[in-house]
C-alpha atoms as a PDB file:
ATOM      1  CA  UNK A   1     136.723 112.621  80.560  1.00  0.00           C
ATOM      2  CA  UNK A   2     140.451 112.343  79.285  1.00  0.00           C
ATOM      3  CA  UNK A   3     140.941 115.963  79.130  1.00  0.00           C
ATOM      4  CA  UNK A   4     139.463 115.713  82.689  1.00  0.00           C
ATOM      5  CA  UNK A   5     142.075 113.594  83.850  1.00  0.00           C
ATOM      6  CA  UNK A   6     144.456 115.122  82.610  1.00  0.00           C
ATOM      7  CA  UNK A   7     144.349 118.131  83.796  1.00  0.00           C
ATOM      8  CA  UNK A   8     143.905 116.512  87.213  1.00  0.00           C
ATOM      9  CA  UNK A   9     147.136 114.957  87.134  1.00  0.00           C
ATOM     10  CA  UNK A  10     148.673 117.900  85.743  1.00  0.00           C
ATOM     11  CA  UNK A  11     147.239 119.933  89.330  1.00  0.00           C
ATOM     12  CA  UNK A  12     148.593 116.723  91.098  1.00  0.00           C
ATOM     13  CA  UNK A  13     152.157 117.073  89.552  1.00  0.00           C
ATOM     14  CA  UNK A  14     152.084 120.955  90.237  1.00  0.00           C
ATOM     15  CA  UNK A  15     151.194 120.255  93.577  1.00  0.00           C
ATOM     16  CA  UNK A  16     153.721 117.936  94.639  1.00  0.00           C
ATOM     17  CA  UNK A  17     156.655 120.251  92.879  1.00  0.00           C
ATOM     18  CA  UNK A  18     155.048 123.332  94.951  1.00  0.00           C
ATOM     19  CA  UNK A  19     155.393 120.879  98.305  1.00  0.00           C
ATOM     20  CA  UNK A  20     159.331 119.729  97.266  1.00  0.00           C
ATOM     21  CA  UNK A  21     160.307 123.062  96.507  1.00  0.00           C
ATOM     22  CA  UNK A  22     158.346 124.056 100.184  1.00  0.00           C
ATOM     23  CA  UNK A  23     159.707 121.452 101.820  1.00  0.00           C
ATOM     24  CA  UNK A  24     162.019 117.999  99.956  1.00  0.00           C
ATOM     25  CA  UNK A  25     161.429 115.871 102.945  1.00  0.00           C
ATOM     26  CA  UNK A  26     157.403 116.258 103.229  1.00  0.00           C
ATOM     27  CA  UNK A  27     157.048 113.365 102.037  1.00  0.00           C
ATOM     28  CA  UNK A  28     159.075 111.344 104.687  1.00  0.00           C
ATOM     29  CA  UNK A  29     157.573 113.263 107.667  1.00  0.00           C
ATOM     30  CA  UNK A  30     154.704 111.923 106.925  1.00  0.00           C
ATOM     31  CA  UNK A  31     155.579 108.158 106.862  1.00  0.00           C
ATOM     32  CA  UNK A  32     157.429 109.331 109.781  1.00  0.00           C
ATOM     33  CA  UNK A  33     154.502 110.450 111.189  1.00  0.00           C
ATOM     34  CA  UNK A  34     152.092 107.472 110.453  1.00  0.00           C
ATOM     35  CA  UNK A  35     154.338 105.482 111.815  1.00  0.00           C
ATOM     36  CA  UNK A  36     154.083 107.267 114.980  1.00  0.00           C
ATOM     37  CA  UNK A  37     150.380 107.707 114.999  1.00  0.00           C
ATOM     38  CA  UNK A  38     150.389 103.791 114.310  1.00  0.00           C
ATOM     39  CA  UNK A  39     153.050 103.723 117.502  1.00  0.00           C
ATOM     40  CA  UNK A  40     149.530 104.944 119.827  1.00  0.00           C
ATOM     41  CA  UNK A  41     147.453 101.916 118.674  1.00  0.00           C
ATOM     42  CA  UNK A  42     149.814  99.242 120.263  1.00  0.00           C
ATOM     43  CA  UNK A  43     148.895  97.606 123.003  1.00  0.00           C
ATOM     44  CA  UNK A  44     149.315  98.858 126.463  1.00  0.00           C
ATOM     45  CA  UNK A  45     151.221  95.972 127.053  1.00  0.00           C
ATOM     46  CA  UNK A  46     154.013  96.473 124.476  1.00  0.00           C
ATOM     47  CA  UNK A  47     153.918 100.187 125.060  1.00  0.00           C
ATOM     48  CA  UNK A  48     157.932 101.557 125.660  1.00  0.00           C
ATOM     49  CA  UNK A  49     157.205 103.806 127.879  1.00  0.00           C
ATOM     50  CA  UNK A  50     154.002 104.795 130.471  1.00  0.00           C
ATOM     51  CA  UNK A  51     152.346 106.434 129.431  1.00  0.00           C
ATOM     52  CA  UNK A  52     151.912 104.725 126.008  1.00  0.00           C
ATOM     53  CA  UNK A  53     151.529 108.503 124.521  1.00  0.00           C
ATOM     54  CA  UNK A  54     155.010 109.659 125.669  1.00  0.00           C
ATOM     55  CA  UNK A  55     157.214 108.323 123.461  1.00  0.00           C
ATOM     56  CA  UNK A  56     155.488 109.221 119.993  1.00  0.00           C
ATOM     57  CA  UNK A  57     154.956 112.839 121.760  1.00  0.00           C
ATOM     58  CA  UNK A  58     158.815 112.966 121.980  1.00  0.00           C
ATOM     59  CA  UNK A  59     159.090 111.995 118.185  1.00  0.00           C
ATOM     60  CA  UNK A  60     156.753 114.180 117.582  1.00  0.00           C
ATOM     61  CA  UNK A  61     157.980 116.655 118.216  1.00  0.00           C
ATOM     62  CA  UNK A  62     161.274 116.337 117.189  1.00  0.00           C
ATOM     63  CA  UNK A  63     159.611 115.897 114.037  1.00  0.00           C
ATOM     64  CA  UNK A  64     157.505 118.815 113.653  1.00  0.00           C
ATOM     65  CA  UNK A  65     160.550 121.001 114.610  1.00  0.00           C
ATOM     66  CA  UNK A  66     162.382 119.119 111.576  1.00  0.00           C
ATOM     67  CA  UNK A  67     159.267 119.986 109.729  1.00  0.00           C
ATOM     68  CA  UNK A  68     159.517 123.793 110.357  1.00  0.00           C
ATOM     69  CA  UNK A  69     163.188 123.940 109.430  1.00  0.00           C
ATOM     70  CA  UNK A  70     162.784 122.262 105.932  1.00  0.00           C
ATOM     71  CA  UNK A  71     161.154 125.949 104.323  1.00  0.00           C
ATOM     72  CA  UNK A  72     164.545 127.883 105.319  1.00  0.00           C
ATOM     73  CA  UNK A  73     167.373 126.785 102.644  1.00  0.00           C
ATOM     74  CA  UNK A  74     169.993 126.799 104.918  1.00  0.00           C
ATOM     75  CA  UNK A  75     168.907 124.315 107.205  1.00  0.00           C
ATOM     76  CA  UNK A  76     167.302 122.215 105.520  1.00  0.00           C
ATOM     77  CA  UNK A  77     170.505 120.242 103.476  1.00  0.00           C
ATOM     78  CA  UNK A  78     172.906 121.096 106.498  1.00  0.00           C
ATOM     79  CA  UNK A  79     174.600 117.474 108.005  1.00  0.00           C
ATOM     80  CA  UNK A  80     172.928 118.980 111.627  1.00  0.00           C
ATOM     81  CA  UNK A  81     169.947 118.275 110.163  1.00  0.00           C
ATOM     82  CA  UNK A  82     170.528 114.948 108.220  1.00  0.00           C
ATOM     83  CA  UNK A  83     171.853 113.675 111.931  1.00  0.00           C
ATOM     84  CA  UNK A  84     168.397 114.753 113.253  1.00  0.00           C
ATOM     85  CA  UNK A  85     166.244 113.056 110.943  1.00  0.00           C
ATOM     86  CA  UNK A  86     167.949 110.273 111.210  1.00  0.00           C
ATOM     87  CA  UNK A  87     167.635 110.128 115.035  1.00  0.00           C
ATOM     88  CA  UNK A  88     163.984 110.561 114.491  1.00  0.00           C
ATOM     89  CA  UNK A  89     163.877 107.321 112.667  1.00  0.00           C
ATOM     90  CA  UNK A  90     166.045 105.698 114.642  1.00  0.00           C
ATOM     91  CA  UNK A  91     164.092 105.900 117.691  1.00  0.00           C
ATOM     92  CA  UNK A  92     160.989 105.307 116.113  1.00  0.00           C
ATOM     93  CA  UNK A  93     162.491 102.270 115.039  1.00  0.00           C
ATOM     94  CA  UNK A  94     164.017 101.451 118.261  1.00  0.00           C
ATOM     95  CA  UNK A  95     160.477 102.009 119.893  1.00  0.00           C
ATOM     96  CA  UNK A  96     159.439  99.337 116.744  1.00  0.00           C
ATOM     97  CA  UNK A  97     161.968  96.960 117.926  1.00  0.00           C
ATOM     98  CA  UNK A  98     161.601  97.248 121.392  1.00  0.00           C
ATOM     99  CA  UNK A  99     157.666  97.146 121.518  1.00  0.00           C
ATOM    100  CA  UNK A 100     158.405  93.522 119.261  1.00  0.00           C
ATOM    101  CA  UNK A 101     160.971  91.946 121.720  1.00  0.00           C
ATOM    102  CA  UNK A 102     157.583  93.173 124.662  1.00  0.00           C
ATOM    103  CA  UNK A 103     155.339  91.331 122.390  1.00  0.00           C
ATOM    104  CA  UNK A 104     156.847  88.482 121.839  1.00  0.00           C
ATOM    105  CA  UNK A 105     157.841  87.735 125.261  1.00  0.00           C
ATOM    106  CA  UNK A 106     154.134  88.474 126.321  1.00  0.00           C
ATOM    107  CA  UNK A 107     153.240  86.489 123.647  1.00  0.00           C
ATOM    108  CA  UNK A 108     155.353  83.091 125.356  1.00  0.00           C
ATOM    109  CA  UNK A 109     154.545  84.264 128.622  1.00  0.00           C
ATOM    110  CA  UNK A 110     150.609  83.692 127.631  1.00  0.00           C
ATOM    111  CA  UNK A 111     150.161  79.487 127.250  1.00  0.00           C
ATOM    112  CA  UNK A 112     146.522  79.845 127.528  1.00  0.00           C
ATOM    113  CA  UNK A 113     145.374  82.674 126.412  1.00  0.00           C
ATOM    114  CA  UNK A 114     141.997  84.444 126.110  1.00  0.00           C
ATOM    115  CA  UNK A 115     140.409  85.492 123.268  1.00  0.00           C
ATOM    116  CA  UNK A 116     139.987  89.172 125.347  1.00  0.00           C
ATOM    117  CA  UNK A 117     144.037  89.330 125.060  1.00  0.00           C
ATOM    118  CA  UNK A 118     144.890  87.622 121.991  1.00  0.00           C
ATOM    119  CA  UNK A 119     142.791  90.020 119.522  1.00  0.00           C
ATOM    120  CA  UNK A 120     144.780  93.317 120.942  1.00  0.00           C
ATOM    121  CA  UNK A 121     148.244  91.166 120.877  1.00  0.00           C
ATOM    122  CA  UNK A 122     147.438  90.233 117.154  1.00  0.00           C
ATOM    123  CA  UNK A 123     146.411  94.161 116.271  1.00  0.00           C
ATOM    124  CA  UNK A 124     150.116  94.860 117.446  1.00  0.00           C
ATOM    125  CA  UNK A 125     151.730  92.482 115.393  1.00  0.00           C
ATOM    126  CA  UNK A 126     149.942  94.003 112.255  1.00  0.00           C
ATOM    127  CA  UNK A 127     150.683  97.437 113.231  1.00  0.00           C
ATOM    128  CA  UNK A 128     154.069  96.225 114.087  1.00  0.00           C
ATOM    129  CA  UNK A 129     154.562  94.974 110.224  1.00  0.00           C
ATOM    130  CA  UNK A 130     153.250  97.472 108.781  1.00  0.00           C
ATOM    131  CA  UNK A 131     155.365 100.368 111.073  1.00  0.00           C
ATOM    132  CA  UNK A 132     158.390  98.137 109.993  1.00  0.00           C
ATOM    133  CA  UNK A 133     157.612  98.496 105.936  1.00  0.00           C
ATOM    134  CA  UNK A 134     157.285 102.423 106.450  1.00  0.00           C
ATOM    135  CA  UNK A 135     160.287 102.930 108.690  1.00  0.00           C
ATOM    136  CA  UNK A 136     162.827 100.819 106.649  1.00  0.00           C
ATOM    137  CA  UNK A 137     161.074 102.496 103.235  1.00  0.00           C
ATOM    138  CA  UNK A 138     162.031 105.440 104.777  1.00  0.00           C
ATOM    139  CA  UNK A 139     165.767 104.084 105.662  1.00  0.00           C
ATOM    140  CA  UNK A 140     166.610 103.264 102.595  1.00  0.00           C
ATOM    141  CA  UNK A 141     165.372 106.360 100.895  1.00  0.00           C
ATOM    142  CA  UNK A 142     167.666 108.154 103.368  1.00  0.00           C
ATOM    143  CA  UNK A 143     170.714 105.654 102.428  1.00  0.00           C
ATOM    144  CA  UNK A 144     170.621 105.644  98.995  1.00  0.00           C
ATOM    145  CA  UNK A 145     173.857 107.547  97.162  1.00  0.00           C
ATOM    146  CA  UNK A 146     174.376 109.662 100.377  1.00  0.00           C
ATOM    147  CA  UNK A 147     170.564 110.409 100.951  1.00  0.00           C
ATOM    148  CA  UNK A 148     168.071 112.684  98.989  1.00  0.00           C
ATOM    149  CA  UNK A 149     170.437 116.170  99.093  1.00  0.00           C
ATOM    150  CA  UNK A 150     173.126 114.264  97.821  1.00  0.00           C
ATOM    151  CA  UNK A 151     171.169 112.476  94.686  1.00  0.00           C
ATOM    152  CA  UNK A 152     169.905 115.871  93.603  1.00  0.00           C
ATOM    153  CA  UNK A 153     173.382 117.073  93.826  1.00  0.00           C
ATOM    154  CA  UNK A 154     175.749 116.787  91.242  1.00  0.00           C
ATOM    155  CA  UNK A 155     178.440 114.070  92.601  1.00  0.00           C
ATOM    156  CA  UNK A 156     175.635 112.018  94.412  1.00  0.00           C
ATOM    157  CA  UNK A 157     177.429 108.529  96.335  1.00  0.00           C
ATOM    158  CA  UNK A 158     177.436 105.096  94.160  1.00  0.00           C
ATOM    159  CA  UNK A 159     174.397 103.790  94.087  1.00  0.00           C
ATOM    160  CA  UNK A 160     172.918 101.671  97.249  1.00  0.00           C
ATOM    161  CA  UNK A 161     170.399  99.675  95.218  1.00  0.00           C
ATOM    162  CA  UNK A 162     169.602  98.571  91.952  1.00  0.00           C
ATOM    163  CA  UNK A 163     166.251  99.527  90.102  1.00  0.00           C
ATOM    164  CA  UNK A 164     164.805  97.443  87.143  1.00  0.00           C
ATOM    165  CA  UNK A 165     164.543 101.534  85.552  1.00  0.00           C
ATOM    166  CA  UNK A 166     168.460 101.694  86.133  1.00  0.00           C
ATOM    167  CA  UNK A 167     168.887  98.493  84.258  1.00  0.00           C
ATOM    168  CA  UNK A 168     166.435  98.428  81.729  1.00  0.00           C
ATOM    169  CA  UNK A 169     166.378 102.761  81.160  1.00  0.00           C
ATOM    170  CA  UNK A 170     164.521 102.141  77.965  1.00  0.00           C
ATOM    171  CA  UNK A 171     161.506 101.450  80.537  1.00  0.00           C
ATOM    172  CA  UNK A 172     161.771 104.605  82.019  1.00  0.00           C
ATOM    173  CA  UNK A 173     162.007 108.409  81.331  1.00  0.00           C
ATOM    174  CA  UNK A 174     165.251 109.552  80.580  1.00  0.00           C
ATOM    175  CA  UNK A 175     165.475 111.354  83.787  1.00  0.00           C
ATOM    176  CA  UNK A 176     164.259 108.709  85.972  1.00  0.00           C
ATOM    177  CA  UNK A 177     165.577 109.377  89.587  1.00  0.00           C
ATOM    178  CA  UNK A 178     164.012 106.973  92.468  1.00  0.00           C
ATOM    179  CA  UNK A 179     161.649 108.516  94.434  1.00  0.00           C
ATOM    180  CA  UNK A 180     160.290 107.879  98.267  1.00  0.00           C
ATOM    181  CA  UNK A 181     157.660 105.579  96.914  1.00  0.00           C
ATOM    182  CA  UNK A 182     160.301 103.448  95.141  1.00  0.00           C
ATOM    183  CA  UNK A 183     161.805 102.604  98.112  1.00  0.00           C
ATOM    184  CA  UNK A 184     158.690 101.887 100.075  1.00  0.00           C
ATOM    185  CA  UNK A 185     157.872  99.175  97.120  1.00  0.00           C
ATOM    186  CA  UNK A 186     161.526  97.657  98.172  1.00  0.00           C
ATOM    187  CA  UNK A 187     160.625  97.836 101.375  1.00  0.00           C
ATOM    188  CA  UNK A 188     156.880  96.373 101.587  1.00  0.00           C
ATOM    189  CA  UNK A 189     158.164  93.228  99.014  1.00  0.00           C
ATOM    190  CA  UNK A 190     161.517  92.779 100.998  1.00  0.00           C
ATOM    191  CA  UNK A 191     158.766  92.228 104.170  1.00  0.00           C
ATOM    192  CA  UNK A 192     156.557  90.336 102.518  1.00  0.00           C
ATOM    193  CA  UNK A 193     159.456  87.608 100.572  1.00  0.00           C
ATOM    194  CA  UNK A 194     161.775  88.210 103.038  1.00  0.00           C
ATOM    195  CA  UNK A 195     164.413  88.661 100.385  1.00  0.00           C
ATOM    196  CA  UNK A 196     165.045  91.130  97.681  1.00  0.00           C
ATOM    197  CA  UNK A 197     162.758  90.899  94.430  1.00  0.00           C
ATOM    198  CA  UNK A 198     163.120  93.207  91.690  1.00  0.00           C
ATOM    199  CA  UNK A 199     165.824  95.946  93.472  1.00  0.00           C
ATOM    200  CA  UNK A 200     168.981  94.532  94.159  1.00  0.00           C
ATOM    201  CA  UNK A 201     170.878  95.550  97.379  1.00  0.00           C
ATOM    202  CA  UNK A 202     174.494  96.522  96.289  1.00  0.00           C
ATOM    203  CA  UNK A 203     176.387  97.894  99.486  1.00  0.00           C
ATOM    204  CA  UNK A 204     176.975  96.414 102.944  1.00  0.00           C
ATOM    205  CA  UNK A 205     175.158  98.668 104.654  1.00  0.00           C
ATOM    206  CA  UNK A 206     172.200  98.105 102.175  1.00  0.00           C
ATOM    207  CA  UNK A 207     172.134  94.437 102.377  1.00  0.00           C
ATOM    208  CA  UNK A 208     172.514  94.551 106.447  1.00  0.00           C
ATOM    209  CA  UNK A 209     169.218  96.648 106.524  1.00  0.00           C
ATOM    210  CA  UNK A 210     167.324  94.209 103.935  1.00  0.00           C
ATOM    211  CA  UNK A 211     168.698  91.212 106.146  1.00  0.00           C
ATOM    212  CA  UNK A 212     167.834  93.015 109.604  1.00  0.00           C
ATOM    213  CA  UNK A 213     164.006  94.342 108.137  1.00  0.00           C
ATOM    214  CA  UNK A 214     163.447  90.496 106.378  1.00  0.00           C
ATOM    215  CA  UNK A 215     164.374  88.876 109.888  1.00  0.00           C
ATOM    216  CA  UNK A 216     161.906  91.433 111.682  1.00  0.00           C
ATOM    217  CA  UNK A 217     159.298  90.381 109.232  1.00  0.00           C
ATOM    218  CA  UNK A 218     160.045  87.138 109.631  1.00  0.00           C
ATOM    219  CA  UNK A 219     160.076  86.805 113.373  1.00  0.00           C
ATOM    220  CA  UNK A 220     156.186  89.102 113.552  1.00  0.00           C
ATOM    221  CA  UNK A 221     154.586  87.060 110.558  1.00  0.00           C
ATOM    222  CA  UNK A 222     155.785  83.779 111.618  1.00  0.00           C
ATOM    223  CA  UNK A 223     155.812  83.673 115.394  1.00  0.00           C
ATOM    224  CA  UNK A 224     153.811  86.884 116.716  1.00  0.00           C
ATOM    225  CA  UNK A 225     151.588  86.991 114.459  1.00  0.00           C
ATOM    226  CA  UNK A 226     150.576  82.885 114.582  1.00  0.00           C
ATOM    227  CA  UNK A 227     151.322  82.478 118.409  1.00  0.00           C
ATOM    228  CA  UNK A 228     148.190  85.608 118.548  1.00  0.00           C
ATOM    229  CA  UNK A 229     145.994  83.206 116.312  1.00  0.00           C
ATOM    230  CA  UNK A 230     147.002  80.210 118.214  1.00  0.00           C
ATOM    231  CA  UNK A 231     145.927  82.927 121.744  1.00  0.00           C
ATOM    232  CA  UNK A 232     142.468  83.429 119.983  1.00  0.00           C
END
């Protein structure tokens, strides 16, 4: 049974080196694209756009054209193609911010609601949370020392944040680099304490995404997110 599992996660390490090699970014097009499949299950009444569909389509698509350019070397570390991603994720999380601001206000708007409106309002301010833990994991992975091309470069920016590994190394392999699932762990605890835990935001621009994703938390936990029981 250990040789067993072993040589499973020796085909699961292969694996994942055969998809960065095919394409470093696979792993963030497809938070990207949770987060816009979770975009389709929001209520009709926070939708961005009507059809609720037409905004993820756009996204979409963007994104699966960023998708087929990763394979080709040359595009895929180029600063066109940094600028694109980014604009994928910001609109996705403009769409995330926008659809929040709908809900809320629906949410004030509705002093007596009905149990037939509340339970949809309430399923939006989950999926809201939860698009808001994938999108900023996905932020910071892109900030950090310059972004992903950069780190595996060798004069990658000063650090953006902190890990215990980077403090404590003898915890860690010697190679230790942070990967996409690192910063999804920042991301998820900074939305769930609303402050930093164990990595440490050390630029500006690091600590003004913790502060804007931990008041975004904040405002869909504590007032969508209640105000939706209080509907039911």
């Amino acid at each position: 049974m250990t040789n067993q599992l072993r040589n499973d996660r020796i085909r699961g390490e292969k694996l994942l080196e055969r998809l960065a090699r095919l394409d470093p970014y696979w792993g963030a097009q497809l938070v990207i694209l949770l987060a816009i499949v979770l975009d389709l299950s929001l209520s009709r009444q926070v939708a961005v756009l009507n059809p609720a569909w037409l905004l993820p389509a756009m996204e979409g698509v963007v994104l699966i054209a960023l998708a087929l350019a990763s394979p080709h070397p040359r595009l895929r570390h180029t600063p066109l193609r940094r600028r694109l991603s980014l604009l994928v994720i910001g609109l996705v999380s403009a769409a995330n911010i926008v659809s929040l601001v709908l809900l809320v206000s629906e949410l004030l708007r509705q002093k007596n609601g009905t149990t037939a409106t509340g339970v949809p309002l309430l399923g939006s301010g989950i999926v809201l949370w939860a698009t808001n833990v994938l999108l900023f994991g996905v932020w910071y992975w892109m900030l950090d020392r310059g972004g992903p091309a950069a780190r595996a470069g060798h004069d990658p920016d000063p650090p953006d944040f902190l890990f215990v590994q980077m403090t404590e190394p003898h915890h860690a392999p010697p190679d230790w680099e942070p990967s996409l699932i690192d910063y999804l762990y920042t991301s998820f605890t900074n939305a769930t304490a609303f402050s930093p835990t164990d990595t440490m935001p050390l630029t500006a621009t690091a600590k003004s995404l913790m502060a804007a994703q931990a008041l975004t938390a904040l405002v869909t936990i504590g007032l969508v997110v209640a105000r939706a029981v209080n509907v039911l």
